[in-house]
N, C-alpha and C. Protein backbone atom coordinates (compact mmCIF):
# COMPACT_ATOMS: atom_id res chain seq x y z
N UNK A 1 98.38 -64.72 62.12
CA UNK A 1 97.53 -64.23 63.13
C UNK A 1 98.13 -63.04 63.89
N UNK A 2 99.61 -62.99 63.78
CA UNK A 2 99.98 -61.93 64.15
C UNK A 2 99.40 -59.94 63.64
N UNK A 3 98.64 -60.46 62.58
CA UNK A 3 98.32 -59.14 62.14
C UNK A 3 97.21 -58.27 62.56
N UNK A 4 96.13 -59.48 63.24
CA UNK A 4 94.98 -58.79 64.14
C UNK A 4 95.77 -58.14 65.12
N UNK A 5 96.85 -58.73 65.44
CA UNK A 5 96.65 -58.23 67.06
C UNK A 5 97.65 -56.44 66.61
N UNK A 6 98.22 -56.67 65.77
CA UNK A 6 99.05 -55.31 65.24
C UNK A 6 98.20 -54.36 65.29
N UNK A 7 97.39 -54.76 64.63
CA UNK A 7 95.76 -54.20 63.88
C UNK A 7 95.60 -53.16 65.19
N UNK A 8 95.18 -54.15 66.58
CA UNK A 8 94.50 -53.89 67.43
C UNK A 8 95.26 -52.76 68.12
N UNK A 9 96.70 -53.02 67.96
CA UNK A 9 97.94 -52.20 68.91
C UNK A 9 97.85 -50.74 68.09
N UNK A 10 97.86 -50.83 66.49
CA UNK A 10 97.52 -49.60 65.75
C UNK A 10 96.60 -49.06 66.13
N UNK A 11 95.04 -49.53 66.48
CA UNK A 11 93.68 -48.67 65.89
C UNK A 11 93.80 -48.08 68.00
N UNK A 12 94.35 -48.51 68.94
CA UNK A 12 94.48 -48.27 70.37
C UNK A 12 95.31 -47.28 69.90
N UNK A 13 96.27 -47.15 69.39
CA UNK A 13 97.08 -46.01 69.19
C UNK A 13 96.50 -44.60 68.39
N UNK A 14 96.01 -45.19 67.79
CA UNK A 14 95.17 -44.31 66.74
C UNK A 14 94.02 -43.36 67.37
N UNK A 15 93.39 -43.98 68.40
CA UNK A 15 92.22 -43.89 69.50
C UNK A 15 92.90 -42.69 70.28
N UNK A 16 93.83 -43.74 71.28
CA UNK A 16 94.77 -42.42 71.56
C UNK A 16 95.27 -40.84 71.25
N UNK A 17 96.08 -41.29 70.22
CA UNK A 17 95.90 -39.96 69.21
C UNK A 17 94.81 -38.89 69.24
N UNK A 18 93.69 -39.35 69.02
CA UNK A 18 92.67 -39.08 68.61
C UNK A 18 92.26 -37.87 70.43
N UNK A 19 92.25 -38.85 70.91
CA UNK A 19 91.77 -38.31 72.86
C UNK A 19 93.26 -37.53 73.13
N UNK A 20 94.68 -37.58 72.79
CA UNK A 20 94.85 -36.37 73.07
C UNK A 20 94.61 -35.04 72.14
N UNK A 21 94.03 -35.16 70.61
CA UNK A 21 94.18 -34.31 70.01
C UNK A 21 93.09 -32.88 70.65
N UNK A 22 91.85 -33.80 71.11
CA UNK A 22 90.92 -33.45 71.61
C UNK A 22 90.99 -32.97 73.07
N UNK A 23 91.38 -33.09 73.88
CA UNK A 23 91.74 -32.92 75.33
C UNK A 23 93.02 -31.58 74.91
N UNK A 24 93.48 -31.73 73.97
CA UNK A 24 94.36 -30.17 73.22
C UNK A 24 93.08 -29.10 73.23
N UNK A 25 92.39 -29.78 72.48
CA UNK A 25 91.58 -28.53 71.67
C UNK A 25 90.34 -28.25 73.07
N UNK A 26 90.39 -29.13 73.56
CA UNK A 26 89.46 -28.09 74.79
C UNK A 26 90.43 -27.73 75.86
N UNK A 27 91.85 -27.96 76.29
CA UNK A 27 92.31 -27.13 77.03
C UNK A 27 92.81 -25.82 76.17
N UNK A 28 92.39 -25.61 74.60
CA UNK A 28 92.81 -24.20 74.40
C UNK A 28 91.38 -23.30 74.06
N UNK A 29 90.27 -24.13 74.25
CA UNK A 29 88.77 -23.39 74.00
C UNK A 29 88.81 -22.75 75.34
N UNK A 30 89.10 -23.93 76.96
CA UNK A 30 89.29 -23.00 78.42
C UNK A 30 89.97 -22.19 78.59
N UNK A 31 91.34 -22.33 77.97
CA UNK A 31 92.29 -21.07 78.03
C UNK A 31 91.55 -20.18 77.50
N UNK A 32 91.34 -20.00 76.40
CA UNK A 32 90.97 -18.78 75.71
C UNK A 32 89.40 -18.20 76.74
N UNK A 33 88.72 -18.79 77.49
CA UNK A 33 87.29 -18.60 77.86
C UNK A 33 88.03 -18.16 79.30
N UNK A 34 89.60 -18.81 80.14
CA UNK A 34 89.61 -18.10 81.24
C UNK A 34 90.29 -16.99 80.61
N UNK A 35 90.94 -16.56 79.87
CA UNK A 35 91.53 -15.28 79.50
C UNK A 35 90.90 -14.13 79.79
N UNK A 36 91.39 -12.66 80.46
CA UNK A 36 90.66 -12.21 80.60
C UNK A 36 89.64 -11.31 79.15
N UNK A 37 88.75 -11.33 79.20
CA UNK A 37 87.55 -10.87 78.57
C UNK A 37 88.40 -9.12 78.00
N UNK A 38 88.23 -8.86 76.35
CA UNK A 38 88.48 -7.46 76.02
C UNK A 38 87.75 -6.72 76.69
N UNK A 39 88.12 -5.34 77.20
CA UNK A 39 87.33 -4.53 77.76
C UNK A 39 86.44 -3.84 77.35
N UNK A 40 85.59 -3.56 76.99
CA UNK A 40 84.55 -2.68 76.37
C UNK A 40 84.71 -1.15 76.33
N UNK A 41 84.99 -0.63 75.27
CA UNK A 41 85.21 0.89 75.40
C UNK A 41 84.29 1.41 74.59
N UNK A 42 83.71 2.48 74.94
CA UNK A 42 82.46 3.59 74.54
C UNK A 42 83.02 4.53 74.78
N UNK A 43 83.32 5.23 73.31
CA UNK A 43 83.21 7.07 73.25
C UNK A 43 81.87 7.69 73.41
N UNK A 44 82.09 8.62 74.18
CA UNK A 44 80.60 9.66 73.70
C UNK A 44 81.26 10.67 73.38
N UNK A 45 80.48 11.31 72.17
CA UNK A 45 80.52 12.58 71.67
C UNK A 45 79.49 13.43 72.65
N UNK A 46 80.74 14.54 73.18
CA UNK A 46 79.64 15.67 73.60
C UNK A 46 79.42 17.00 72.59
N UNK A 47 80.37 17.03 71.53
CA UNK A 47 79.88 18.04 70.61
C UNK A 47 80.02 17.42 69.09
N UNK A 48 79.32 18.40 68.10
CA UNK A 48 79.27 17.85 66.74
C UNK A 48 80.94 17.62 66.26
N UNK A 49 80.74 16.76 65.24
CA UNK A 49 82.28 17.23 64.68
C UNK A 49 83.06 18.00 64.26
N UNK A 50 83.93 18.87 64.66
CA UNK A 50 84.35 19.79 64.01
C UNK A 50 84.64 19.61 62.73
N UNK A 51 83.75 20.92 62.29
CA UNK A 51 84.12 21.04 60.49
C UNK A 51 85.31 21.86 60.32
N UNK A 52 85.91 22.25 58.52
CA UNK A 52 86.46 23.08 58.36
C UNK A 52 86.46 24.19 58.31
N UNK A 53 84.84 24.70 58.63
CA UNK A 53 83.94 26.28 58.84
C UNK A 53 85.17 27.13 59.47
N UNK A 54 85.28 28.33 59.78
CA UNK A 54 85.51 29.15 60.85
C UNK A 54 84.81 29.47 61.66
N UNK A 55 83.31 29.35 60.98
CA UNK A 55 82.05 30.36 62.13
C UNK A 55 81.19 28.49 62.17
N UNK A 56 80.83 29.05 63.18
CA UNK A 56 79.47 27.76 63.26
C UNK A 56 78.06 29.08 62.96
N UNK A 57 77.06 28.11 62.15
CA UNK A 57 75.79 29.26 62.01
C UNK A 57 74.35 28.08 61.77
N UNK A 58 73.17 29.11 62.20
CA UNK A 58 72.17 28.41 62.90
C UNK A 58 71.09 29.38 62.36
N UNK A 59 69.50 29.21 62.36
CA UNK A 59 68.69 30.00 61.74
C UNK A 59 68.62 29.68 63.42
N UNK A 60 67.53 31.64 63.79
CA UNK A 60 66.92 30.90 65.23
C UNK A 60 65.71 31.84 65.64
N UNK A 61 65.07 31.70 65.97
CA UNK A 61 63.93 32.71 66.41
C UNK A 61 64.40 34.10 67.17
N UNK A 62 64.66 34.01 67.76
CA UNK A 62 64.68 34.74 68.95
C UNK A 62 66.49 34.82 69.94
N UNK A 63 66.74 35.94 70.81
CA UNK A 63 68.05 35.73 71.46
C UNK A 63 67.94 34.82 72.05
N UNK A 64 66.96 34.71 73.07
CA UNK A 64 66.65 33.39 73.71
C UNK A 64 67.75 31.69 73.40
N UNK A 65 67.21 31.89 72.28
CA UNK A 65 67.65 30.42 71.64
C UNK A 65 69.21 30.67 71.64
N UNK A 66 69.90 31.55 71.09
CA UNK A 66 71.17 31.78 71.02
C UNK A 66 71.61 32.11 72.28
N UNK A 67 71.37 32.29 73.10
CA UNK A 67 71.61 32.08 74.53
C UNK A 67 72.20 30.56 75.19
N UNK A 68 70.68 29.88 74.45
CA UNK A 68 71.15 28.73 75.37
C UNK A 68 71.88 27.62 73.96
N UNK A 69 72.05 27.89 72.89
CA UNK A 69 73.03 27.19 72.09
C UNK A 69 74.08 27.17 72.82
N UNK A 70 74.89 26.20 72.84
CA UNK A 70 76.72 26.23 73.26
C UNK A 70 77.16 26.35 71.69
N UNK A 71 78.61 26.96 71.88
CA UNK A 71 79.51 27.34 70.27
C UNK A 71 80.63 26.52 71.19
N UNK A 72 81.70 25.66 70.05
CA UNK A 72 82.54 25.40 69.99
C UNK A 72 83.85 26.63 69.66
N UNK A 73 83.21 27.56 68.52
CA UNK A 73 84.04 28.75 67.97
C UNK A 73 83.07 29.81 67.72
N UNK A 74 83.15 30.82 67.41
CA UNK A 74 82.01 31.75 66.72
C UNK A 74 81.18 31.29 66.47
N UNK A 75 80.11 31.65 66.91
CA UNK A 75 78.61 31.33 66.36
C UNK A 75 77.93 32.49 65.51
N UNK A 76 77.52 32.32 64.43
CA UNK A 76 76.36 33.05 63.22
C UNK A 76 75.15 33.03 63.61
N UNK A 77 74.25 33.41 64.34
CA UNK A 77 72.75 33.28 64.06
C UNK A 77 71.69 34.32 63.32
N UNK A 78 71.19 33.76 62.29
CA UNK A 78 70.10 34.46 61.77
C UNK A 78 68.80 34.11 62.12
N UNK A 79 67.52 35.35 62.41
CA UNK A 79 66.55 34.96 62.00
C UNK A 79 66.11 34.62 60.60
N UNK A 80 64.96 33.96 60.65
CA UNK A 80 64.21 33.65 59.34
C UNK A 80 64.37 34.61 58.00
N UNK A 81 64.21 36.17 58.46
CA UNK A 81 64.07 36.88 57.75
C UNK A 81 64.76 37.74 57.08
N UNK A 82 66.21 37.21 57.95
CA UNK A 82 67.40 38.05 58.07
C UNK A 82 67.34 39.41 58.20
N UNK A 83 66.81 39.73 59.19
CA UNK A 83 66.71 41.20 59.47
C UNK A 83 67.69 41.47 60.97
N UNK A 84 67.85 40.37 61.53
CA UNK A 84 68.49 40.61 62.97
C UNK A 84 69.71 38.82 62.82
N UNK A 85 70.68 39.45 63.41
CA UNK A 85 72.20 39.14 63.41
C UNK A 85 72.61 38.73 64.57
N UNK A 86 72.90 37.50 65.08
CA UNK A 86 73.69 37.82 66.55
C UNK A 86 74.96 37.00 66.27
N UNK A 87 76.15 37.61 66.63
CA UNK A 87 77.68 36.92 66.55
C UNK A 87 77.52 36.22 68.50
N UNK A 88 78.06 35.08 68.56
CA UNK A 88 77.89 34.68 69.70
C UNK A 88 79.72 34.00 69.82
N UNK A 89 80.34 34.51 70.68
CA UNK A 89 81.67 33.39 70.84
C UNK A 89 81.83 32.87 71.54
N UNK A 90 82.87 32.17 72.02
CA UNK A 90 83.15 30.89 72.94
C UNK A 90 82.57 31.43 74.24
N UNK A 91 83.57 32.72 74.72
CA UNK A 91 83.33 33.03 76.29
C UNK A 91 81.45 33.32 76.75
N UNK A 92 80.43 33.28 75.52
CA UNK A 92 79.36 33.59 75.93
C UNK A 92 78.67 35.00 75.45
N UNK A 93 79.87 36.07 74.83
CA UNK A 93 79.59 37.29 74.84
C UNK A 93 78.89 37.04 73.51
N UNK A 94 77.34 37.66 73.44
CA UNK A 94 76.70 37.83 72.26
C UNK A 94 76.60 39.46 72.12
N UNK A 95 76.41 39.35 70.33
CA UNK A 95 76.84 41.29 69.52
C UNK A 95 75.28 40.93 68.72
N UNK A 96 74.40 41.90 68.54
CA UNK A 96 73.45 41.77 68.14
C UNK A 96 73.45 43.00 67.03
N UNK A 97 72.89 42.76 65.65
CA UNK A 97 73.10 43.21 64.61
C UNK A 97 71.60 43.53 63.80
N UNK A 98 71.10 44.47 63.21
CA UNK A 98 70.26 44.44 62.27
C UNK A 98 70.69 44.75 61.00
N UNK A 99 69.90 43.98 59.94
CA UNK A 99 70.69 43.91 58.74
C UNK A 99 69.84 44.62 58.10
N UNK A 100 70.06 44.87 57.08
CA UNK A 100 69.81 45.39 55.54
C UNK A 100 70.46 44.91 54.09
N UNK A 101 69.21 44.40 53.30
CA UNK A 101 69.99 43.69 52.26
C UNK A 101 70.30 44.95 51.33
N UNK A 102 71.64 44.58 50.87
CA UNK A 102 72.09 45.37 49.46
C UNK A 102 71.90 44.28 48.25
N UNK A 103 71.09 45.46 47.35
CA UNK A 103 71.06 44.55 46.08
C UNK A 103 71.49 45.31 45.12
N UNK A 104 72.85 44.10 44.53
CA UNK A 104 73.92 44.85 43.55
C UNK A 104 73.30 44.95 42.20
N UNK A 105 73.52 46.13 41.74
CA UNK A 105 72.94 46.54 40.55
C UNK A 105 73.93 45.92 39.38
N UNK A 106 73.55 45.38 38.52
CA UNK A 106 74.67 45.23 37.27
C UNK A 106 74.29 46.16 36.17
N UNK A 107 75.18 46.21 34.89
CA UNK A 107 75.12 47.49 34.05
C UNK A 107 74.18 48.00 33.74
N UNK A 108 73.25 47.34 33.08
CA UNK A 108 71.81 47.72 32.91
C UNK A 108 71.10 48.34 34.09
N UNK A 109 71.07 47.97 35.09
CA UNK A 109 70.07 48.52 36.52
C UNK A 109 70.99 50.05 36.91
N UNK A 110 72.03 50.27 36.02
CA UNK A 110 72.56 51.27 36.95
C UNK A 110 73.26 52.75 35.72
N UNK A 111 73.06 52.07 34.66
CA UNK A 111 72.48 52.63 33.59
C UNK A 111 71.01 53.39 33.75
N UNK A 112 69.93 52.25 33.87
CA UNK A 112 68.50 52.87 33.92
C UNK A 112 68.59 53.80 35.13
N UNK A 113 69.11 53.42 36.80
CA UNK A 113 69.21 54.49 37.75
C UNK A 113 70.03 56.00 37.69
N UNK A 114 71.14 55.99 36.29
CA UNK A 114 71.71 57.17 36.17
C UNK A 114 70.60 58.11 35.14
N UNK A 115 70.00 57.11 34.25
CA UNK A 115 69.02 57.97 33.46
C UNK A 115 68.07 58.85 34.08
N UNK A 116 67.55 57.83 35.82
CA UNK A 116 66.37 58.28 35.93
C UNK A 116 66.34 59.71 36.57
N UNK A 117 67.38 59.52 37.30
CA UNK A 117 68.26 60.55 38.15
C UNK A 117 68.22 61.98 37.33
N UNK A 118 69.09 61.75 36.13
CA UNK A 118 69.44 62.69 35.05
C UNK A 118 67.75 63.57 34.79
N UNK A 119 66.60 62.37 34.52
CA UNK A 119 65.52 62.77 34.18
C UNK A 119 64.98 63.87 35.56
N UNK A 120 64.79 63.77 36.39
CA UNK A 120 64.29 64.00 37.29
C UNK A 120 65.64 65.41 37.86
N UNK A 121 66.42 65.58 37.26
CA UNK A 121 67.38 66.80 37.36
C UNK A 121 66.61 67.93 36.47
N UNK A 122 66.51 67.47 35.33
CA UNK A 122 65.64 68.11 34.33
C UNK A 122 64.42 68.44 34.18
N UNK A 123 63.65 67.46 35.10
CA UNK A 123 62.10 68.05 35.27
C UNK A 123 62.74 69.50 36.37
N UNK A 124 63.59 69.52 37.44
CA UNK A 124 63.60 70.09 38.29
C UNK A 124 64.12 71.86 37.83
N UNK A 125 64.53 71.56 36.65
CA UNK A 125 65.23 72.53 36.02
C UNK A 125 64.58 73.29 35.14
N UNK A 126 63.35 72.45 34.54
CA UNK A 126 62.36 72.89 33.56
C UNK A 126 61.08 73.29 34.71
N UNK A 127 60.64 73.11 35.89
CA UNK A 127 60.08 73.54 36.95
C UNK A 127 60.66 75.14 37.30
N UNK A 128 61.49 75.22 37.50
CA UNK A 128 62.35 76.11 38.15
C UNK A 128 61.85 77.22 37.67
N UNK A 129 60.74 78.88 38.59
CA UNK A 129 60.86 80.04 37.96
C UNK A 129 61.87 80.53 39.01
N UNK A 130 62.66 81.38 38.00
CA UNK A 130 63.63 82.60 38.56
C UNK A 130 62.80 83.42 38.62
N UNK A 131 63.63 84.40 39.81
CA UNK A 131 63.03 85.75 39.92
C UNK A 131 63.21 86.57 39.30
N UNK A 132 63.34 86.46 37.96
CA UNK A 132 63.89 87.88 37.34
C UNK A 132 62.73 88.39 36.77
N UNK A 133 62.83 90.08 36.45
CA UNK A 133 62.21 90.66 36.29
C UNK A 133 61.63 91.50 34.54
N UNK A 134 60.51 91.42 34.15
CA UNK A 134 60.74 91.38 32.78
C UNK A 134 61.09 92.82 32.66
N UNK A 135 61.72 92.88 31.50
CA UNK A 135 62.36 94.06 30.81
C UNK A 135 61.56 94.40 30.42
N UNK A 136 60.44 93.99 29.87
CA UNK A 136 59.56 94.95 29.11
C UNK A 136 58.17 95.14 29.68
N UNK A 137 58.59 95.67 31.19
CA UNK A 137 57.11 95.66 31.88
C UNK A 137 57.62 96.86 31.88
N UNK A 138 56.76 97.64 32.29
CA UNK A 138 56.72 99.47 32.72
C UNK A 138 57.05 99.28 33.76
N UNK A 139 58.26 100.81 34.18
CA UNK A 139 58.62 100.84 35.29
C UNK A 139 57.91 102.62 36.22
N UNK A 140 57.00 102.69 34.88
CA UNK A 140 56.57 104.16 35.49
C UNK A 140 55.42 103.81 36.72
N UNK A 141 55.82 105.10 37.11
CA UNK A 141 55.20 104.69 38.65
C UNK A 141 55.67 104.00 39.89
N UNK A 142 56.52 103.11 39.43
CA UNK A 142 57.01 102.43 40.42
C UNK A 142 58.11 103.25 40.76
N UNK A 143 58.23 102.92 42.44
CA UNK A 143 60.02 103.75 42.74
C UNK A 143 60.84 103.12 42.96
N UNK A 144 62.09 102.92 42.88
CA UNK A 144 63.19 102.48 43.09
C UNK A 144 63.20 102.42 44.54
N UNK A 145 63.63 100.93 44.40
CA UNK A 145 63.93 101.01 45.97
C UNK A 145 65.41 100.74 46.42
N UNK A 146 66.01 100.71 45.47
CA UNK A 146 67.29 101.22 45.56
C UNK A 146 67.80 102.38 45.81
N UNK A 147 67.63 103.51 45.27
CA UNK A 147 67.68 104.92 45.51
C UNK A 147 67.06 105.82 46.49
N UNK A 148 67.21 106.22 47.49
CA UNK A 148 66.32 106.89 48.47
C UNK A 148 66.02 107.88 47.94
N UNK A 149 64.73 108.60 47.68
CA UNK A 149 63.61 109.59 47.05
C UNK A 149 64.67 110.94 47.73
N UNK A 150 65.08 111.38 48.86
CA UNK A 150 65.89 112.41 49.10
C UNK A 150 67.38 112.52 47.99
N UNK A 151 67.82 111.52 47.77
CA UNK A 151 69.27 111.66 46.89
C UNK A 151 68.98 112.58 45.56
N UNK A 152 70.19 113.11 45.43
CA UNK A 152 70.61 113.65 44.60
C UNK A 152 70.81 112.87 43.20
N UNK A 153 70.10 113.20 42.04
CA UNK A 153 70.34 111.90 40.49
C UNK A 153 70.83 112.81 39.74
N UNK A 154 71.67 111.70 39.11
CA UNK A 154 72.25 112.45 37.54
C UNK A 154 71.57 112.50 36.88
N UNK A 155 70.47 112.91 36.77
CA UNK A 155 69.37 112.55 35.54
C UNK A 155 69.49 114.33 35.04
N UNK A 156 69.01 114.17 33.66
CA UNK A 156 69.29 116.18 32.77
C UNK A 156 67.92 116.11 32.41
């Protein structure tokens, strides 16, 4: 009969066990709940990310708009049509530009532009009357207007 009561002294012990394992695990759920709280941190971005560009560039209507853009570094702006240019830099100072496209000729396009050139030398050349005078028109009657009518001629 001694073994109930062992029994009883074990499963009280066991119980035990049990209520402090638990009375552990919620004084470390309170610890951790009075701890103070991580702080919350928020970046804001106030500008884009800097790229590896040198220039920053923008299509834009009008100066207007490039006015009130902010640049981190050089700013590019084109209109739509690319006919007008504005360089804008940090301190604010904008350079305003009108463009003109060049279009590069390769061999053929500049071949045909030396031909046309050449052609158009030759119409100008085959156009062309000189003033000269024919040799075989009569000169009787007419006077020299080289010679003044008073001079003295070698003529026999």
């Amino acid at each position: 009969m001694n073994y109930p009561m062992y029994s009883n002294q074990f499963y009280i012990q066991d119980l035990q066990n049990m209520k402090d394992r638990i009375d552990n695990q919620l004084r470390q759920l309170q610890q951790n709940q009075v701890q103070q709280p991580q702080p919350i941190t928020q970046n804001f971005q106030l500008a884009p990310n800097p790229t590896n560009n040198e220039l920053e560039s923008k299509y834009v209507n009008n100066v207007d708009e490039v006015k009130s853009t902010f640049v981190m570094k050089t700013g590019v702006f084109v209109n739509n049509d690319y006919s007008t240019m504005w360089v804008k830099d940090v301190s604010g100072k904008i350079r305003t530009f009108n463009t003109v496209e060049v279009v590069e000729m390769d061999e053929k396009d500049k071949e045909i532009y030396n031909l046309k050139k050449q052609i158009e030398e030759m119409k100008g050349m085959i156009n062309y009357e000189p003033n000269y005078t024919d040799v075989n028109e009569s000169t009787a009657g007419k006077k020299s207007q080289r010679i003044p009518s008073n001079a003295k001629s070698n003529a026999k």
